[in-house]
Protein backbone atom coordinates (compact mmCIF):
# COMPACT_ATOMS: atom_id res chain seq x y z
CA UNK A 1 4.84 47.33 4.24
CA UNK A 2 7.25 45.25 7.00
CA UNK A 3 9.29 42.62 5.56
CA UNK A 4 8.02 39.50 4.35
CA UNK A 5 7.39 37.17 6.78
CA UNK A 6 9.74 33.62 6.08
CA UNK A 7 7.43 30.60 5.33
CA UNK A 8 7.80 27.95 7.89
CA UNK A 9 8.55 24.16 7.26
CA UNK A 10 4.91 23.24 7.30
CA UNK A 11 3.46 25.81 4.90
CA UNK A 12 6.53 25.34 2.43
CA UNK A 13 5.62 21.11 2.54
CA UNK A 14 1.47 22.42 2.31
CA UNK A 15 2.43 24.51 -1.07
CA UNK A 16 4.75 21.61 -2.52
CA UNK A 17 1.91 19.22 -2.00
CA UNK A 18 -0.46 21.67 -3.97
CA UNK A 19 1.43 22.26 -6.48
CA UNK A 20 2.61 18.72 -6.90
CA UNK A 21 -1.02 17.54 -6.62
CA UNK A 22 -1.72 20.41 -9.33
CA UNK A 23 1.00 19.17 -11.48
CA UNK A 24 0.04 15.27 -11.13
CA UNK A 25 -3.78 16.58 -12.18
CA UNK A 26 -3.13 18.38 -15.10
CA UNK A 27 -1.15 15.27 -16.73
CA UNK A 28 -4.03 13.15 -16.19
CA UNK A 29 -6.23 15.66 -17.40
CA UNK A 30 -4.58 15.02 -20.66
CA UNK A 31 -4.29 11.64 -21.25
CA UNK A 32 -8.13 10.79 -20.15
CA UNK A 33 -8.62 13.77 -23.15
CA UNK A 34 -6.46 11.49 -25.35
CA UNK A 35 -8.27 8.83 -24.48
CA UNK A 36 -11.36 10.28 -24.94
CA UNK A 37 -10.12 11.81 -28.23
CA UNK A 38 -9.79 7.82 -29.41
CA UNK A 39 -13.08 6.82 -28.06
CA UNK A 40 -14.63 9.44 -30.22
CA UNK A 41 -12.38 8.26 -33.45
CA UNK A 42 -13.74 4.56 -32.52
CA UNK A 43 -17.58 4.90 -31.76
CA UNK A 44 -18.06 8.47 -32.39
CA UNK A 45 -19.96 8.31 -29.12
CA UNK A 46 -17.40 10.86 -27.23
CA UNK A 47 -20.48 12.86 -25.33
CA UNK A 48 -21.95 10.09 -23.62
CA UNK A 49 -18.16 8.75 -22.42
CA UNK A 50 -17.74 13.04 -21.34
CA UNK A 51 -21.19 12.64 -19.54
CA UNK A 52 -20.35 9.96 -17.55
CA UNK A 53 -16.47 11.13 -17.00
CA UNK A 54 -18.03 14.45 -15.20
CA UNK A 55 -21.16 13.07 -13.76
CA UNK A 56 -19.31 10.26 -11.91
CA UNK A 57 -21.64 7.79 -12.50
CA UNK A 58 -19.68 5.82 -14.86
CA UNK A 59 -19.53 2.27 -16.38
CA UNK A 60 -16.94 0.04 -15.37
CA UNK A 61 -15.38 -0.77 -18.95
CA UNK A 62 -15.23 3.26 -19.41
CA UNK A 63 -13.92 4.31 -15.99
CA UNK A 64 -12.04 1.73 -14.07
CA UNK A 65 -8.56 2.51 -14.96
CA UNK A 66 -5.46 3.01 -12.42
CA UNK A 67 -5.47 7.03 -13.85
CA UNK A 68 -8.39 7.25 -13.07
CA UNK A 69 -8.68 6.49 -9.88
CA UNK A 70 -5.67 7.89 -9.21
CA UNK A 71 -7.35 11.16 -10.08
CA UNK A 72 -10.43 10.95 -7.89
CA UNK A 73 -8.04 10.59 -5.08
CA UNK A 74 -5.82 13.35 -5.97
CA UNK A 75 -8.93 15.82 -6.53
CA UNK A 76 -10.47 14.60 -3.17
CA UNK A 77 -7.06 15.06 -1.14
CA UNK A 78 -6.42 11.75 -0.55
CA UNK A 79 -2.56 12.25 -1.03
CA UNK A 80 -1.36 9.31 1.00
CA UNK A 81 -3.82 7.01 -0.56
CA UNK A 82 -3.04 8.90 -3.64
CA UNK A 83 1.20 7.45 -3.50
CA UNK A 84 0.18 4.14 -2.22
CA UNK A 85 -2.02 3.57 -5.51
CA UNK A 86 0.36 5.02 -7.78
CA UNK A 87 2.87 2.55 -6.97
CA UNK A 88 0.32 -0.35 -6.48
CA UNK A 89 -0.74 0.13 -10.62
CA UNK A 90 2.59 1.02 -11.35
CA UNK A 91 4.25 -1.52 -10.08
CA UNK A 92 6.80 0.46 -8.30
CA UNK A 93 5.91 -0.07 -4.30
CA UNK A 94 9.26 -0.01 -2.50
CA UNK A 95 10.20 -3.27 -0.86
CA UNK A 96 10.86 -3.72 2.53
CA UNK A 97 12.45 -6.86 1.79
CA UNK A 98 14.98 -8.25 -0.46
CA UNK A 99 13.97 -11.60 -1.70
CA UNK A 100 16.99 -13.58 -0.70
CA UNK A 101 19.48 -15.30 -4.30
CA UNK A 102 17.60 -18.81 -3.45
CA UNK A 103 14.42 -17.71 -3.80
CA UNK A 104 15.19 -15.61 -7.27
CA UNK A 105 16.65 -18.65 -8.79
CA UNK A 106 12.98 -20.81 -7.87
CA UNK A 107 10.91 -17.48 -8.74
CA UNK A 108 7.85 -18.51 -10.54
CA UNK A 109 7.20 -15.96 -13.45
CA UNK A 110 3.70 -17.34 -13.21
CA UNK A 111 2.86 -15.73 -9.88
CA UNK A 112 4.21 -12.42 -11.00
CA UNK A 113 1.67 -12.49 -13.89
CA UNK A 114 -1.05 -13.96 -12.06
CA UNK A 115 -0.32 -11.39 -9.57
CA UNK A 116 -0.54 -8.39 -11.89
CA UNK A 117 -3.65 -9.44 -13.84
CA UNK A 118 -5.47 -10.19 -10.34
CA UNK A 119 -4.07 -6.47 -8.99
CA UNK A 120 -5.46 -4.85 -12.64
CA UNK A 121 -8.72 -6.08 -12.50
CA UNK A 122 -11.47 -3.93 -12.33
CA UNK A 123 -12.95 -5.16 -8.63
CA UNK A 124 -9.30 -4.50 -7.47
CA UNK A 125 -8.65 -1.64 -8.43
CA UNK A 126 -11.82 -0.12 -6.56
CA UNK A 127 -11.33 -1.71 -3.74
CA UNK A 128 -8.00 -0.72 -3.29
CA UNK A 129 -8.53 2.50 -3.63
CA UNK A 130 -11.43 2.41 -0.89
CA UNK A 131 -9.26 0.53 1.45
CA UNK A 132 -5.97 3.32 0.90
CA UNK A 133 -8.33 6.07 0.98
CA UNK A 134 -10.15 4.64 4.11
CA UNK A 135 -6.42 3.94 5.70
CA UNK A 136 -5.71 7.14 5.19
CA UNK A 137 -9.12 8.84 6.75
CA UNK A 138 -8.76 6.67 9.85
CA UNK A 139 -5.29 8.21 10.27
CA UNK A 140 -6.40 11.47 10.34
CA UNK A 141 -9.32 10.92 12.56
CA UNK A 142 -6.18 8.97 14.89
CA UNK A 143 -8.34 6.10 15.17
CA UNK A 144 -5.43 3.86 14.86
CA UNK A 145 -6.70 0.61 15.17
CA UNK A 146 -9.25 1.02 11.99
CA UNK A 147 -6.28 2.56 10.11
CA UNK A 148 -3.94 -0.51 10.82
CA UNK A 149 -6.95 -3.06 10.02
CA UNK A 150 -7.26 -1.47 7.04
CA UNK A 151 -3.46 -1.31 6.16
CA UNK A 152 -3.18 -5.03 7.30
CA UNK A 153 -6.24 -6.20 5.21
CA UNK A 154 -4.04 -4.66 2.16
CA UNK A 155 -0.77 -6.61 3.47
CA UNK A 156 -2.70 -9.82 3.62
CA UNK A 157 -4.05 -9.34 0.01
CA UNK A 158 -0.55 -9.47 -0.98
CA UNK A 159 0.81 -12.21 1.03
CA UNK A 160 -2.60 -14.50 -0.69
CA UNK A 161 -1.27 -13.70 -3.80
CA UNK A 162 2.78 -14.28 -3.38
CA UNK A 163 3.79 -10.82 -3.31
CA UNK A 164 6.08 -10.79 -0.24
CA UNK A 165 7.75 -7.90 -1.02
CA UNK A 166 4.51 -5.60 -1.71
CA UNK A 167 2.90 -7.40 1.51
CA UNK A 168 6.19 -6.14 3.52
CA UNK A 169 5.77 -2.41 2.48
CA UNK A 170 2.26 -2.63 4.05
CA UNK A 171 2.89 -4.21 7.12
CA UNK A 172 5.60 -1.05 7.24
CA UNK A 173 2.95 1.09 6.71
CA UNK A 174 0.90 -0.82 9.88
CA UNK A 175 4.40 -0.17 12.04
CA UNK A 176 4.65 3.42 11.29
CA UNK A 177 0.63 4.17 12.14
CA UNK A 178 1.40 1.99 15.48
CA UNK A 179 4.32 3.94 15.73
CA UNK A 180 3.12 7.09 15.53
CA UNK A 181 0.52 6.43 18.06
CA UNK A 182 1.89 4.13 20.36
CA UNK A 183 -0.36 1.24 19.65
CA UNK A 184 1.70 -1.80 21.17
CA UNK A 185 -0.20 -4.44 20.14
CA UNK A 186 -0.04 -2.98 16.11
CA UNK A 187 3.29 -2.84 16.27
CA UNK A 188 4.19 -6.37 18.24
CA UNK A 189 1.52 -7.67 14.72
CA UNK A 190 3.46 -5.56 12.47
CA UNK A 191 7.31 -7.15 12.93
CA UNK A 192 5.30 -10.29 13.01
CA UNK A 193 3.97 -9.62 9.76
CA UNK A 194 7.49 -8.31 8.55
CA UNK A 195 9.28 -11.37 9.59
CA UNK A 196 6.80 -13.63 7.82
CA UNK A 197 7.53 -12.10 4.71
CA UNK A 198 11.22 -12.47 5.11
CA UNK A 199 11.00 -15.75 5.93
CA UNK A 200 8.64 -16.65 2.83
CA UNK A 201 11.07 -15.26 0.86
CA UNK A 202 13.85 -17.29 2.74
CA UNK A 203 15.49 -14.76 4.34
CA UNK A 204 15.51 -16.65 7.88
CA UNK A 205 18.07 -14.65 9.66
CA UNK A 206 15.80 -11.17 9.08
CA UNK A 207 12.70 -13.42 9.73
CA UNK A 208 14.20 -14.00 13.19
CA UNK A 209 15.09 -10.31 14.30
CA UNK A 210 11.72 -9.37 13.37
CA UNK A 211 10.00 -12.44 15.27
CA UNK A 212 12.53 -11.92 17.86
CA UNK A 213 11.10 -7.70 18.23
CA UNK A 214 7.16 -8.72 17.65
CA UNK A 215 7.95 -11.12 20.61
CA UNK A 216 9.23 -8.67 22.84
CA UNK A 217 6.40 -5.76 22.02
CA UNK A 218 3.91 -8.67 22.99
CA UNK A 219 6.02 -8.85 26.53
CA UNK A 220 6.46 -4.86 26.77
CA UNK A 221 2.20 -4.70 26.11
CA UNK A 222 1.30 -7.90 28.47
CA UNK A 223 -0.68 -9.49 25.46
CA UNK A 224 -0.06 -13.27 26.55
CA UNK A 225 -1.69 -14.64 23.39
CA UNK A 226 0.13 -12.96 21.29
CA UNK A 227 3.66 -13.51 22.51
CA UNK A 228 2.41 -17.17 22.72
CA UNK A 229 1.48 -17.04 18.65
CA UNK A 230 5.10 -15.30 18.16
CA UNK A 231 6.80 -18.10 20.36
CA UNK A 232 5.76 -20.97 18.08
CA UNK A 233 6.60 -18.76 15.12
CA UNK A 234 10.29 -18.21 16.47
CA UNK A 235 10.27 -21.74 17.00
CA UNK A 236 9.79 -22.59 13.62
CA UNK A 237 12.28 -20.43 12.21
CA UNK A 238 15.03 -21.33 14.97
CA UNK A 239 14.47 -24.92 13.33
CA UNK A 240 14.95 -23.79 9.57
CA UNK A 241 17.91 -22.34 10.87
CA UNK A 242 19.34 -25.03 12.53
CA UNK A 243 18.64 -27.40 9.82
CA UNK A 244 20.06 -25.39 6.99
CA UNK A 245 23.25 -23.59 8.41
């Protein structure tokens, strides 16, 4: 036999993902066994909840939990979508932003909860992970401009509810499809949408340079409308800025 031929970058990242995937599965595996395990010490009903588990056609009380879901997307290869949802229910999505000192000192612990109950609910939770797994199937098809809608329609979610700094990650995720496949207009919408989250957390200064970039995308692409929307949005900001430094 010749020697044994070195793994490239590519197949070394595919077996990671496997076995990471793998990994991720099997620890599910045994809390929704745990779980089960106190479903059966409860009702003593644990074959109809293993039924349902394996059949898929579950009730919403049983079923609807951020594990869960997390492991339909895992088994289905949904990896992206997989990371996304993991730190959407875990509360761990990395900002883009840092909410400026003003803003913590006003921060309304009431929006945080109202946030986190609205984002655990069981109509949530589905449709987020439709939407991230829908993101992610548009991206490999390259049709860009479903796979930024749907990234975008997540942002906005966010922004409804107050999160600014989950909103930003989001509209990151919209620059780096538009990116990736040169889609001018996604990424002139995307630095828009980044600077409005800066500035709604009052960081005017970012909220400016990002304005200031979505404005000049909209020029670079020729879309008058746009750069037209991003003017009046600069404007705005210019006067926060004069008016408070």
């Amino acid at each position: 036999m010749g020697p044994e031929l070195k793994k490239t970058k590519a197949q070394e990242k595919d077996e990671l993902i496997a076995i990471t995937k793998q990994n991720v599965i099997e620890k599910q595996k045994k809390k929704l066994l745990a779980s089960k395990k106190g479903i059966h010490d409860k009702t003593g009903n644990a074959a109809n909840f293993s039924k349902s588990t394996t059949q898929g056609n579950f009730k919403l009380g049983e079923k609807v939990t951020p594990a869960f879901l997390g492991i339909e997307l895992l088994k289905s290869g949904w990896m992206k979508a997989y990371i996304d949802f993991f730190y959407l229910t875990h509360e761990t999505t990395p900002s883009v932003i840092v909410p400026s000192e003003q803003l913590k000192q006003e921060y309304d612990q009431g929006k945080r909860e109202k946030r986190r109950l609205n984002c655990h609910s069981e109509r949530t939770l589905l449709d987020l992970k439709d939407d991230l797994k829908n993101a992610e199937e548009e991206w490999r098809k390259k049709d860009v401009r479903r796979c930024f809608r749907t990234y975008l329609k997540v942002a906005v979610m966010f922004e409804e509810l107050g999160d600014y700094e989950t909103a930003s990650y989001f509209h990151q995720r919209c620059l780096e499809v538009s990116v990736e496949f040169k889609y001018i207009e996604g990424q002139a919408y995307a630095f828009k949408g980044l600077g409005i989250c800066e500035e709604k957390v009052l960081n005017f200064f970012e909220a400016m340079n990002n304005l200031e970039t979505a404005l000049e995308k909209a020029v670079e692409g020729m879309l008058e409308n746009l750069a037209r929307e991003f003017s009046r949005d600069l404007v705005r900001v210019y006067q926060t800025i004069a008016i408070q430094y």
